[in-house]
C-alpha atoms as a PDB file:
ATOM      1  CA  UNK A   1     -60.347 -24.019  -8.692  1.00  0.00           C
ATOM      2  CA  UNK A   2     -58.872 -24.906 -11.591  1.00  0.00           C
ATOM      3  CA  UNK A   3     -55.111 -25.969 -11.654  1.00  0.00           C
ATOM      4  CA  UNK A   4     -54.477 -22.617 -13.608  1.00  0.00           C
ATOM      5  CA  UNK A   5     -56.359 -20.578 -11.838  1.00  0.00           C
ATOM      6  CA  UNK A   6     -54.658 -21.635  -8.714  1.00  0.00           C
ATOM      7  CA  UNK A   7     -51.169 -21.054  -9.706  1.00  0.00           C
ATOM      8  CA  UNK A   8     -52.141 -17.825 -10.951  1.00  0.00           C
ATOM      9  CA  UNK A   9     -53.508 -17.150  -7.113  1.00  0.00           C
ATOM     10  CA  UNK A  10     -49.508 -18.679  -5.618  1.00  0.00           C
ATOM     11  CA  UNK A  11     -47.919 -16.469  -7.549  1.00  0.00           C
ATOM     12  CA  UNK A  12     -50.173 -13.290  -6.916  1.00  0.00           C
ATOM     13  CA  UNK A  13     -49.788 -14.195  -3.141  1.00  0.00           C
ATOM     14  CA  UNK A  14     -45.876 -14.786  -3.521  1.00  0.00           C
ATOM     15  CA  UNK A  15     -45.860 -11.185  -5.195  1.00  0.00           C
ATOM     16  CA  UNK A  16     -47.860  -9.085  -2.312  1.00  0.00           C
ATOM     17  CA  UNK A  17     -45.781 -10.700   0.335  1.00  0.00           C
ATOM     18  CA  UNK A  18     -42.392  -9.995  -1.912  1.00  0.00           C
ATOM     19  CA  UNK A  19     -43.535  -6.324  -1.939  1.00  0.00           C
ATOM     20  CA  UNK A  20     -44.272  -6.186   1.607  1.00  0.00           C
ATOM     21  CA  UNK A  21     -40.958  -7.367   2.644  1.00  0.00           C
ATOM     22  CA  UNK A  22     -39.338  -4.816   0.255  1.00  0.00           C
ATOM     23  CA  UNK A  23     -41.488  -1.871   1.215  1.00  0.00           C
ATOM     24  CA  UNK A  24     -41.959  -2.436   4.646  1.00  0.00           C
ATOM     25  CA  UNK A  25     -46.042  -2.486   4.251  1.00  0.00           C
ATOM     26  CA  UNK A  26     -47.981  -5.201   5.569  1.00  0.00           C
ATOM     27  CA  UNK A  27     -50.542  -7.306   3.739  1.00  0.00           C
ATOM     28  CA  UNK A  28     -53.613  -8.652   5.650  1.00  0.00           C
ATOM     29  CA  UNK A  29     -53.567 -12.057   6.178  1.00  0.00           C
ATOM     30  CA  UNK A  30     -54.172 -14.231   3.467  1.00  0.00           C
ATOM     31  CA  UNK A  31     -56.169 -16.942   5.096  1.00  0.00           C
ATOM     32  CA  UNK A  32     -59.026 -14.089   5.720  1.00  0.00           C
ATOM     33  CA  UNK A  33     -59.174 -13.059   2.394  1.00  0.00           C
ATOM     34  CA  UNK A  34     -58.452 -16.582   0.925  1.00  0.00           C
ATOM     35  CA  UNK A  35     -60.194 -18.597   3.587  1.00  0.00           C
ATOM     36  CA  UNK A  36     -59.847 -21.934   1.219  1.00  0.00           C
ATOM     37  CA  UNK A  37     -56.019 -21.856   1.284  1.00  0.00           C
ATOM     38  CA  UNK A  38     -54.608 -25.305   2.904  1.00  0.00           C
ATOM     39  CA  UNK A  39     -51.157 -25.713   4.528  1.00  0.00           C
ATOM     40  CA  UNK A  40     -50.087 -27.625   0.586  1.00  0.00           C
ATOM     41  CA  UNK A  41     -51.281 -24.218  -1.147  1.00  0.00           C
ATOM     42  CA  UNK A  42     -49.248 -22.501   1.641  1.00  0.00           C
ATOM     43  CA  UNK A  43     -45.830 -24.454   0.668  1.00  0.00           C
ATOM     44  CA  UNK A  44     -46.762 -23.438  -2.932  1.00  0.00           C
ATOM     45  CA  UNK A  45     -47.160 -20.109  -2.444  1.00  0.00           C
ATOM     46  CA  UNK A  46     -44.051 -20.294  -0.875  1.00  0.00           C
ATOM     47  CA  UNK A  47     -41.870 -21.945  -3.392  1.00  0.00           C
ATOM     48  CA  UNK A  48     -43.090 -19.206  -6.002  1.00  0.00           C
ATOM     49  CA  UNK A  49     -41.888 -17.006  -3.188  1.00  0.00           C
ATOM     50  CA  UNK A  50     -38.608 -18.106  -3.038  1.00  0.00           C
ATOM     51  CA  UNK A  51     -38.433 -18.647  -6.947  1.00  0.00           C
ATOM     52  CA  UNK A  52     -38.366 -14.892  -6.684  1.00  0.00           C
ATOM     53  CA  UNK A  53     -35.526 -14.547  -4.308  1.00  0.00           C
ATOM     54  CA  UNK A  54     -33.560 -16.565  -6.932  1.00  0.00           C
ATOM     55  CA  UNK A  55     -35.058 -15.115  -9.575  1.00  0.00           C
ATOM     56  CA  UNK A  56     -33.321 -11.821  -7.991  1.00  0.00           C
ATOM     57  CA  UNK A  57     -29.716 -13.225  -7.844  1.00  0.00           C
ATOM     58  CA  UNK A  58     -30.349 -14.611  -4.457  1.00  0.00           C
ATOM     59  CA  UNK A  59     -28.508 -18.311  -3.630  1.00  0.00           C
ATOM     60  CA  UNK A  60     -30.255 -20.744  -1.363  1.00  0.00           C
ATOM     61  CA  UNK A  61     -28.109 -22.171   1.360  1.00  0.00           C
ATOM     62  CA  UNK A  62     -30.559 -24.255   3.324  1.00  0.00           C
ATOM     63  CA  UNK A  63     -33.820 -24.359   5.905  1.00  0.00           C
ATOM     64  CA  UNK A  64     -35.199 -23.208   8.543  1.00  0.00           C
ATOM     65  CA  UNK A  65     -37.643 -25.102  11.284  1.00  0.00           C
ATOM     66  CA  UNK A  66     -40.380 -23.616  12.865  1.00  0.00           C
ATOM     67  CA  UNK A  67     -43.639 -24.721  14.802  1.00  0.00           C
ATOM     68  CA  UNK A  68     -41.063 -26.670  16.835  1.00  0.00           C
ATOM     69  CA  UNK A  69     -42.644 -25.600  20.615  1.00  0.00           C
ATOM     70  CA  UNK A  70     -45.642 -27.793  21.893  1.00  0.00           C
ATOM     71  CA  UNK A  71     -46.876 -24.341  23.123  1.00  0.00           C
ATOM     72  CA  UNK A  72     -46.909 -23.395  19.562  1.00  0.00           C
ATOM     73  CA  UNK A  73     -47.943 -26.359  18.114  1.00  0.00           C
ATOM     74  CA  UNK A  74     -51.236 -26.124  20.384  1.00  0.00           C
ATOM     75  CA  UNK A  75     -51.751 -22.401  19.036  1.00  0.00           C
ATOM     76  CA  UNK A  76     -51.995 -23.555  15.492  1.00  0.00           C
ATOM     77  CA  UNK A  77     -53.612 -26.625  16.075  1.00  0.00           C
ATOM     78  CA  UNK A  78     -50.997 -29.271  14.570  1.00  0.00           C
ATOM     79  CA  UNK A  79     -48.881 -31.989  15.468  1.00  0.00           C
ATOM     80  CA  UNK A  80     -45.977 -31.227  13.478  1.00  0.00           C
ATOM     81  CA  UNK A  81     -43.380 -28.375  12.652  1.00  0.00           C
ATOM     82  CA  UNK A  82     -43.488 -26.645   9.735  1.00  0.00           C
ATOM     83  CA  UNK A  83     -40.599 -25.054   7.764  1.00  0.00           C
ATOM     84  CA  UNK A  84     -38.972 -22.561   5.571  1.00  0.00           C
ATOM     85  CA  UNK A  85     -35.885 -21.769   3.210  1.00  0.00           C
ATOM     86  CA  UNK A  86     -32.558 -19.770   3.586  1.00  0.00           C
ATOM     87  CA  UNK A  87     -30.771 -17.902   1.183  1.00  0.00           C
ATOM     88  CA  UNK A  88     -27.212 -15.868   1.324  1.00  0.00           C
ATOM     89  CA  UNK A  89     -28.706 -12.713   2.021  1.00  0.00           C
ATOM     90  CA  UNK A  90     -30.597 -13.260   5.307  1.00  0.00           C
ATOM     91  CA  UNK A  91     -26.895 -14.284   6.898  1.00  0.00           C
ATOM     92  CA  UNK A  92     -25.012 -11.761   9.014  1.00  0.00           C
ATOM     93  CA  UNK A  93     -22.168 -12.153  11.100  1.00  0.00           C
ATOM     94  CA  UNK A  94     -21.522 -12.671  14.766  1.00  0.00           C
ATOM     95  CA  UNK A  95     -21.891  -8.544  16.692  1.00  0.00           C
ATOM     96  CA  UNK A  96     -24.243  -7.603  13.841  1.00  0.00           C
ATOM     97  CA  UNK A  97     -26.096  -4.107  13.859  1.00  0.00           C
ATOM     98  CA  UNK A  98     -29.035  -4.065  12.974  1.00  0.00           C
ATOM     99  CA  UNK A  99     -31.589  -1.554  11.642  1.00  0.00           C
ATOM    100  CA  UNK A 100     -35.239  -1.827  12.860  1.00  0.00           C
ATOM    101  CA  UNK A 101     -36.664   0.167  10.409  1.00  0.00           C
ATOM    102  CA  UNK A 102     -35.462  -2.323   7.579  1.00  0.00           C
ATOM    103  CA  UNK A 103     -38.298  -4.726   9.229  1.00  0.00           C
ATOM    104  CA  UNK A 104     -42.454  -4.459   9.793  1.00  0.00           C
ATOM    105  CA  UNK A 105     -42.270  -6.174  13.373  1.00  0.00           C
ATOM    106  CA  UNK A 106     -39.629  -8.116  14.705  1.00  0.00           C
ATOM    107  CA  UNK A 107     -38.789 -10.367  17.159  1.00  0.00           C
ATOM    108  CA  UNK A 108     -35.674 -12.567  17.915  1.00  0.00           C
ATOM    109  CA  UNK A 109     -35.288 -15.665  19.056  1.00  0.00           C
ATOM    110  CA  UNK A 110     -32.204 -17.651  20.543  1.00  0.00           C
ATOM    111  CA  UNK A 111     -31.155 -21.451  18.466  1.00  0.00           C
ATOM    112  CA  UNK A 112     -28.627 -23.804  16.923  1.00  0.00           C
ATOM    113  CA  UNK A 113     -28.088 -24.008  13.069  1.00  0.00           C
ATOM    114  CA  UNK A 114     -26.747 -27.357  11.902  1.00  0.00           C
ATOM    115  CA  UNK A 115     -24.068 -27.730   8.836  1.00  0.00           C
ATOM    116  CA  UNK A 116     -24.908 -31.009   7.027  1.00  0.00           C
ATOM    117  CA  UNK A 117     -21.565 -32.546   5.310  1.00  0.00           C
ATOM    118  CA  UNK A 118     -24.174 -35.172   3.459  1.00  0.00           C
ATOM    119  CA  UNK A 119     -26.910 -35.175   1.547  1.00  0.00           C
ATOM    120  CA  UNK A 120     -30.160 -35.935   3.667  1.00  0.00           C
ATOM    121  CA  UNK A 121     -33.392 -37.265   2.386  1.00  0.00           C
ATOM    122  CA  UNK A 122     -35.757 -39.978   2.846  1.00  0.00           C
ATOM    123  CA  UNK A 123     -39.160 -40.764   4.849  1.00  0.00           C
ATOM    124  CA  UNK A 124     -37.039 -42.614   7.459  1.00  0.00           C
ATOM    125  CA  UNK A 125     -34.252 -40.375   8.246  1.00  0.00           C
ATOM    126  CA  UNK A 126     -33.563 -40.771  12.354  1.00  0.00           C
ATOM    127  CA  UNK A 127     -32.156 -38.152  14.598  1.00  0.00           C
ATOM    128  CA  UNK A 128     -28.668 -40.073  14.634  1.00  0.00           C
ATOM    129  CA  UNK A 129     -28.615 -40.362  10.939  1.00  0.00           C
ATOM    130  CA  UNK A 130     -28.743 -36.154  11.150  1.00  0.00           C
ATOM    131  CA  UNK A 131     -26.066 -36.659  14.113  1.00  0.00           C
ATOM    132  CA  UNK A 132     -23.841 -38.542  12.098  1.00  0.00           C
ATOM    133  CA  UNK A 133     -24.288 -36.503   9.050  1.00  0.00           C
ATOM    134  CA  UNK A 134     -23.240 -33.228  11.164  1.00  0.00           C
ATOM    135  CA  UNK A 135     -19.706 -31.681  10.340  1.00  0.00           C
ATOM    136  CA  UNK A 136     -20.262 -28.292  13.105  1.00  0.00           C
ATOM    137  CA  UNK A 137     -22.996 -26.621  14.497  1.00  0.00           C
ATOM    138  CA  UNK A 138     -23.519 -22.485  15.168  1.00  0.00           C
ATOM    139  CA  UNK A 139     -24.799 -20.575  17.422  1.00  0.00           C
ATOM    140  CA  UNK A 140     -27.611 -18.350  16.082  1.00  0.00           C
ATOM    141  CA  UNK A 141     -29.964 -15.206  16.935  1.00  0.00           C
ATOM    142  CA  UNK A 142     -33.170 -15.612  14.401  1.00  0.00           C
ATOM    143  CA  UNK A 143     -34.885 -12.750  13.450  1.00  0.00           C
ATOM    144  CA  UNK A 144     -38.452 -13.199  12.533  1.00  0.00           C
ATOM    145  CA  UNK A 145     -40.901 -10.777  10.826  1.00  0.00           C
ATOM    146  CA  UNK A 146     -44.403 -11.374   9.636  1.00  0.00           C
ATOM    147  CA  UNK A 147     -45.427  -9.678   6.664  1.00  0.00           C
ATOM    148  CA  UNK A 148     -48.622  -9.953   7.962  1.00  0.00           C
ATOM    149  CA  UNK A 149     -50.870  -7.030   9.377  1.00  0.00           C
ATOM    150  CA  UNK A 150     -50.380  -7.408  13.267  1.00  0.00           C
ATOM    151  CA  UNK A 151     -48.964 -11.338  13.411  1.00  0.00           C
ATOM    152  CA  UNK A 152     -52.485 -11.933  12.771  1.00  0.00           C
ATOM    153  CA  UNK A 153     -51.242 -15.221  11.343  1.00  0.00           C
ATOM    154  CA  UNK A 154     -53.164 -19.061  10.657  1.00  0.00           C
ATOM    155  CA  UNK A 155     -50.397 -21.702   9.633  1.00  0.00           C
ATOM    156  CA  UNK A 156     -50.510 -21.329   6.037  1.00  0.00           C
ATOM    157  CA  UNK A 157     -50.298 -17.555   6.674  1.00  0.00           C
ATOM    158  CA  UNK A 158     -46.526 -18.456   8.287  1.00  0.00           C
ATOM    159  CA  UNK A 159     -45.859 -20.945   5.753  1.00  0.00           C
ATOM    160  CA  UNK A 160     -46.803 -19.095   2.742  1.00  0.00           C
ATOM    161  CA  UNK A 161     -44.720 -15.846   4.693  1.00  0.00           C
ATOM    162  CA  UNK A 162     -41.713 -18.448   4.172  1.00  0.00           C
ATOM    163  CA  UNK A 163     -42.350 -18.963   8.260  1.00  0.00           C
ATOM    164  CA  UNK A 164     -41.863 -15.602   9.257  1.00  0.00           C
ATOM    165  CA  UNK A 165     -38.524 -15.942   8.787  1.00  0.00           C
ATOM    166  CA  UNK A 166     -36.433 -12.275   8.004  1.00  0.00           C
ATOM    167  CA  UNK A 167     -32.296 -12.682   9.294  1.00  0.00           C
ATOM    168  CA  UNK A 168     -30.421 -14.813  10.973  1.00  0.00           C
ATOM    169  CA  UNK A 169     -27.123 -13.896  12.791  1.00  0.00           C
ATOM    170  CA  UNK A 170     -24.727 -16.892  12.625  1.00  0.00           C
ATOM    171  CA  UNK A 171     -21.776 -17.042  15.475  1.00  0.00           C
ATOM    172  CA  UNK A 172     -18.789 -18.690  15.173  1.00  0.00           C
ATOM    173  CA  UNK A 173     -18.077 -22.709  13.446  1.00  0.00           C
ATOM    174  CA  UNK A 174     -17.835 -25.336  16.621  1.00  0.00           C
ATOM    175  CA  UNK A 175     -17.265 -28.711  14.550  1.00  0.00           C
ATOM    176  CA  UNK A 176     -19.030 -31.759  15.498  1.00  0.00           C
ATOM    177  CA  UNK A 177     -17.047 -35.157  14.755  1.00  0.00           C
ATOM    178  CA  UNK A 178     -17.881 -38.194  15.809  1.00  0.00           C
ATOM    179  CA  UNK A 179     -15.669 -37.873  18.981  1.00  0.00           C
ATOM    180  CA  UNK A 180     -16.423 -35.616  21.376  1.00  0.00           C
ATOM    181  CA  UNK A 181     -20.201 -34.620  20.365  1.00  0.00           C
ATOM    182  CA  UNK A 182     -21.885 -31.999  22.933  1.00  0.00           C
ATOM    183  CA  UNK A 183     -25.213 -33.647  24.119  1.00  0.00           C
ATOM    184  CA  UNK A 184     -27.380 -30.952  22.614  1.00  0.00           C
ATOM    185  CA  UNK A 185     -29.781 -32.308  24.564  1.00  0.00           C
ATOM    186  CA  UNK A 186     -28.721 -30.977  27.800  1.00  0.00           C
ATOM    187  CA  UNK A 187     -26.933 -27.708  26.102  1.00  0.00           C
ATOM    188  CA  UNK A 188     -28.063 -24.729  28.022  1.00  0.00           C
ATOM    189  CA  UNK A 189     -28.187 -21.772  26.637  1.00  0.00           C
ATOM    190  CA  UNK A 190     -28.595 -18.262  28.421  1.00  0.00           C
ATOM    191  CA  UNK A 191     -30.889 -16.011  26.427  1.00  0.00           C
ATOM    192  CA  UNK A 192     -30.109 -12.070  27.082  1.00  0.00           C
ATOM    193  CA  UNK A 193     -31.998  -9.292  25.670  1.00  0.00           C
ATOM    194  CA  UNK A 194     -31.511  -6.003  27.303  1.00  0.00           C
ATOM    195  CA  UNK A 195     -32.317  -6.717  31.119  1.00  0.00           C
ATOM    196  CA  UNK A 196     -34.017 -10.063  30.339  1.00  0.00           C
ATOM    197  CA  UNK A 197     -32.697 -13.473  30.911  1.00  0.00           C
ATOM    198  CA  UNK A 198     -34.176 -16.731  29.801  1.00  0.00           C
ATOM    199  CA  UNK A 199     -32.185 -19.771  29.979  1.00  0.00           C
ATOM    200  CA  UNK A 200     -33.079 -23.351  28.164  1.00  0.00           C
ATOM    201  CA  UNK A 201     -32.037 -26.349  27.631  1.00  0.00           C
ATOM    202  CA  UNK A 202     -31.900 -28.037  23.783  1.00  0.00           C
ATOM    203  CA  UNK A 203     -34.471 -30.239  25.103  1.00  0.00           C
ATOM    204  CA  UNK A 204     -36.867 -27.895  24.248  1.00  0.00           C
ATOM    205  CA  UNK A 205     -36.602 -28.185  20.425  1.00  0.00           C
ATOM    206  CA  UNK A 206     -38.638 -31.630  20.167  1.00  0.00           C
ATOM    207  CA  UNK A 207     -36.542 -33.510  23.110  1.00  0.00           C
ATOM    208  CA  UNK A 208     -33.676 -33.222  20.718  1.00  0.00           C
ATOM    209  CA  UNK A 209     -32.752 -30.568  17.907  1.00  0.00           C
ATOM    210  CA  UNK A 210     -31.286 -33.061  16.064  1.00  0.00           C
ATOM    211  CA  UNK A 211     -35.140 -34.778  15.986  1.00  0.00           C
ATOM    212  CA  UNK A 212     -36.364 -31.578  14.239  1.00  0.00           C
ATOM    213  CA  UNK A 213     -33.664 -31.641  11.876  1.00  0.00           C
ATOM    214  CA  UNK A 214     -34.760 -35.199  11.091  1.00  0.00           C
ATOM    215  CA  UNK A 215     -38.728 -34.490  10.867  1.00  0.00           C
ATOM    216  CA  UNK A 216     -37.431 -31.712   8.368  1.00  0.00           C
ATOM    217  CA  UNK A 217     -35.811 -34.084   6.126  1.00  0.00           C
ATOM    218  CA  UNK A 218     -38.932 -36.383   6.078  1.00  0.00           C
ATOM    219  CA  UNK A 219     -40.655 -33.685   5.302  1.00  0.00           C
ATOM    220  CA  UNK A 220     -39.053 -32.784   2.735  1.00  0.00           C
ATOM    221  CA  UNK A 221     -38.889 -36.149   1.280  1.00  0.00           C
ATOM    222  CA  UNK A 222     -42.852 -35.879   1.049  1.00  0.00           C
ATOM    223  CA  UNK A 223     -41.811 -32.991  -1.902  1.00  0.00           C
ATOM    224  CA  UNK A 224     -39.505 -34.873  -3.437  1.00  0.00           C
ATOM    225  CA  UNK A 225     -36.913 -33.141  -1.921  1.00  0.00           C
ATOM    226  CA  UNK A 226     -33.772 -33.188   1.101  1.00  0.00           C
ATOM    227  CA  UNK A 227     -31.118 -31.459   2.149  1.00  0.00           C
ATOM    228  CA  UNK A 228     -27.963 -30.743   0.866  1.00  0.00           C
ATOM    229  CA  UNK A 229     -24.640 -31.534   1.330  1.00  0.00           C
ATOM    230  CA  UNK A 230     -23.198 -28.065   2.790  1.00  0.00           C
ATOM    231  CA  UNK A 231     -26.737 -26.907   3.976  1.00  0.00           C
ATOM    232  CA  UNK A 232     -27.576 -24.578   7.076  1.00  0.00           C
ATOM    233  CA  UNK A 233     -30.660 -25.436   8.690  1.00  0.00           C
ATOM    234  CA  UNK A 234     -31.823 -23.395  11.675  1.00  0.00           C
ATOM    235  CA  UNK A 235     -33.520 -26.237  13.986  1.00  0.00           C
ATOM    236  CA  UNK A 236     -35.796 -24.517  16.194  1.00  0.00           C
ATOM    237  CA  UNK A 237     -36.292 -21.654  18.918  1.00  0.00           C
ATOM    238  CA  UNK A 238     -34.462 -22.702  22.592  1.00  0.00           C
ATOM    239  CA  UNK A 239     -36.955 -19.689  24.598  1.00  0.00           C
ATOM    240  CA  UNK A 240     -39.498 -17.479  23.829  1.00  0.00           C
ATOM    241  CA  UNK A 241     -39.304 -14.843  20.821  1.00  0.00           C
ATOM    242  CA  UNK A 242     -38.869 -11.664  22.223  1.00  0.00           C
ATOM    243  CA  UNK A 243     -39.842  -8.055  20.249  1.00  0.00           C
ATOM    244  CA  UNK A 244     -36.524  -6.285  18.347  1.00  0.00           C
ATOM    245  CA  UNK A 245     -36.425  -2.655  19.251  1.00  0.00           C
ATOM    246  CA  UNK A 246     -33.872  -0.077  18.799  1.00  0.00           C
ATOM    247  CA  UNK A 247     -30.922   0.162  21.500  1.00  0.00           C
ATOM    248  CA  UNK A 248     -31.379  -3.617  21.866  1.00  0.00           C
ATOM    249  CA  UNK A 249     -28.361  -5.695  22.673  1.00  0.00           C
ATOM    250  CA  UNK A 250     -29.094  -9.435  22.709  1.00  0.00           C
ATOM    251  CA  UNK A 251     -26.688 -12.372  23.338  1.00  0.00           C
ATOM    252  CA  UNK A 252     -27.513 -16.187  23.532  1.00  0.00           C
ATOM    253  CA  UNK A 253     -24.672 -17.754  25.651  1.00  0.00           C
ATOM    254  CA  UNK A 254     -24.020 -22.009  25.011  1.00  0.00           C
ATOM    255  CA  UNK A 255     -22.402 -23.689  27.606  1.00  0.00           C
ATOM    256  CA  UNK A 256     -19.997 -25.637  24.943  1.00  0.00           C
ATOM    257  CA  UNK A 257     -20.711 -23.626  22.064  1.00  0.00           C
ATOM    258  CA  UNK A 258     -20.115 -20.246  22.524  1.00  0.00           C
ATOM    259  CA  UNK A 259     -22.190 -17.378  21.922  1.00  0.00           C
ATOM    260  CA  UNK A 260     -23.864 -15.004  18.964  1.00  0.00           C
ATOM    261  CA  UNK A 261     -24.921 -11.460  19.717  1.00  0.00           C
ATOM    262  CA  UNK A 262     -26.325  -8.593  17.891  1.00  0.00           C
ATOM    263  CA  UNK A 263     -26.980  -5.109  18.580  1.00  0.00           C
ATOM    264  CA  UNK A 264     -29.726  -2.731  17.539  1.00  0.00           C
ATOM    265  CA  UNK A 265     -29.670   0.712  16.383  1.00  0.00           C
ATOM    266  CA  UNK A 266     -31.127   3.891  18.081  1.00  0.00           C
ATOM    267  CA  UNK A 267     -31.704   4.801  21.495  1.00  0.00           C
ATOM    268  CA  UNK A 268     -34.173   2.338  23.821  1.00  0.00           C
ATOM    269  CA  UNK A 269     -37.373   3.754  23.535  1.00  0.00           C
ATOM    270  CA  UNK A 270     -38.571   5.680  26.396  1.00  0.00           C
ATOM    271  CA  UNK A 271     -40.537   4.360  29.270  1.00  0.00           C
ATOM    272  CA  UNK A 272     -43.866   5.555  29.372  1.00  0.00           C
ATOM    273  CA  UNK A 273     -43.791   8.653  32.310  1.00  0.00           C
ATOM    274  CA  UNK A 274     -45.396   7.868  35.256  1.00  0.00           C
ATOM    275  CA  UNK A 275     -49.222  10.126  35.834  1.00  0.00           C
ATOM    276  CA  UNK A 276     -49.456  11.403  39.054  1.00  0.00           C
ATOM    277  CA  UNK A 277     -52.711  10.271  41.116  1.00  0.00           C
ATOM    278  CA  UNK A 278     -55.763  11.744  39.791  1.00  0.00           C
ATOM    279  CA  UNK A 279     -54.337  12.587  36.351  1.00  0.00           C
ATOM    280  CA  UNK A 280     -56.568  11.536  33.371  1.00  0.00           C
END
């Protein structure tokens, strides 16, 4: 393929999965049609995707981190996470409602967002150099949707979908100086959606979320790129995702720093009724 040709195909991709976020329709997944497409065409196809969220008056305010789970990581066959961008409009504030219907499939999943006060970038960027650059972290509920058919997705379906990434509800500033740092490490977090609990520790996100932060910036140095001065960046899930369905009310709890929550709207749906013996 030809170096025109293939741009041509990153921006046609960027465009089907820019209408299927907008009308809600699914797209089938582009590895099956495209079977050729490698994890680099995915970040391109991604970066013409997000041209056209700027294109579209939208500001970009940092990253998100996925892939971060060895559980994950097995599934798509890597070693490494993989990651995605953030702009203005996919923030919304701590006790958010939220519609279901504005979304294909959703699911949710409990984190920590990290506000750099530095610029970050280089190949050798350490998990203290993040630490130290670190002016507060937030508490956050992601909310993921694939805008492909059925989360039918390869990794360069993800990475081209700009990681599957749709909202993310941001709770309240807890600064992080120098003094006094929270071992994020051992943070717990309680995880509550509806009658479901899951707690975990920030171990889970790569030992350390701060070492996924870090792995981002070397990553990013590989484009030429960093991050920001100001930046959010959404490290990595805590638990597992769970599905976002109307009359939802989830809440991730931090033992030092605080909680997020968000609310869905409509009634729960119904429990299947119970067939007496010897009905078909």
């Amino acid at each position: 393929m030809t170096l025109t040709a293939a741009r041509s195909l990153y921006r046609e991709l960027a465009a089907q999965l820019w209408d299927s976020a907008r009308e809600r329709k699914p797209v089938e997944p582009l590895t099956a049609r495209h079977p050729e497409l490698s994890l680099e065409d995915a970040y391109e196809v991604q970066r013409e995707l997000r041209a056209l969220e700027v294109a579209d008056g939208a500001e970009l305010i940092g990253y998100k981190i996925g892939a971060t789970s060895e559980a994950i990581q097995k599934a798509f066959d890597i070693d490494h996470p993989d990651f995605g961008h953030l702009t203005d409009r996919m923030l919304l504030p701590d006790g958010a409602c939220l519609d279901a219907g504005q979304f294909i499939a959703p699911k949710l999943e409990a984190e920590i967002a990290f506000r750099v006060g530095e610029d970050l970038r280089g190949g050798s960027v350490s998990a203290a150099d993040v630490l130290d650059a670190t002016v507060a972290v937030h508490p956050v509920l992601e909310v993921l949707d694939s805008r492909i058919a059925d989360w039918r997705i390869r990794l360069a379906d993800t990475v081209a979908d700009n990681t599957s990434s749709a909202r993310v509800v941001v709770g309240p500033e807890v600064p992080f100086g120098s003094a006094g740092r929270t071992d994020l490490a051992a943070e717990r977090v309680v995880f509550q959606t509806g009658d479901r609990i899951q707690t975990a520790y920030g171990s889970a996100v790569m030992g350390h979320p701060a070492e996924s932060v870090a792995f981002l910036v070397r990553i990013l140095d590989t484009f030429g790129e960093g991050i920001k001065a100001g930046d959010l960046v959404l490290a990595g899930s805590w638990a597992d995702a769970v599905d976002l369905v109307p009359g939802l009310r989830a809440t991730a709890s931090f033992a030092s720093l605080g909680s997020v929550s968000l609310t869905v709207a409509g009634p729960p749906a119904e429990a299947p009724a119970e067939r007496n013996e010897g009905e078909a």
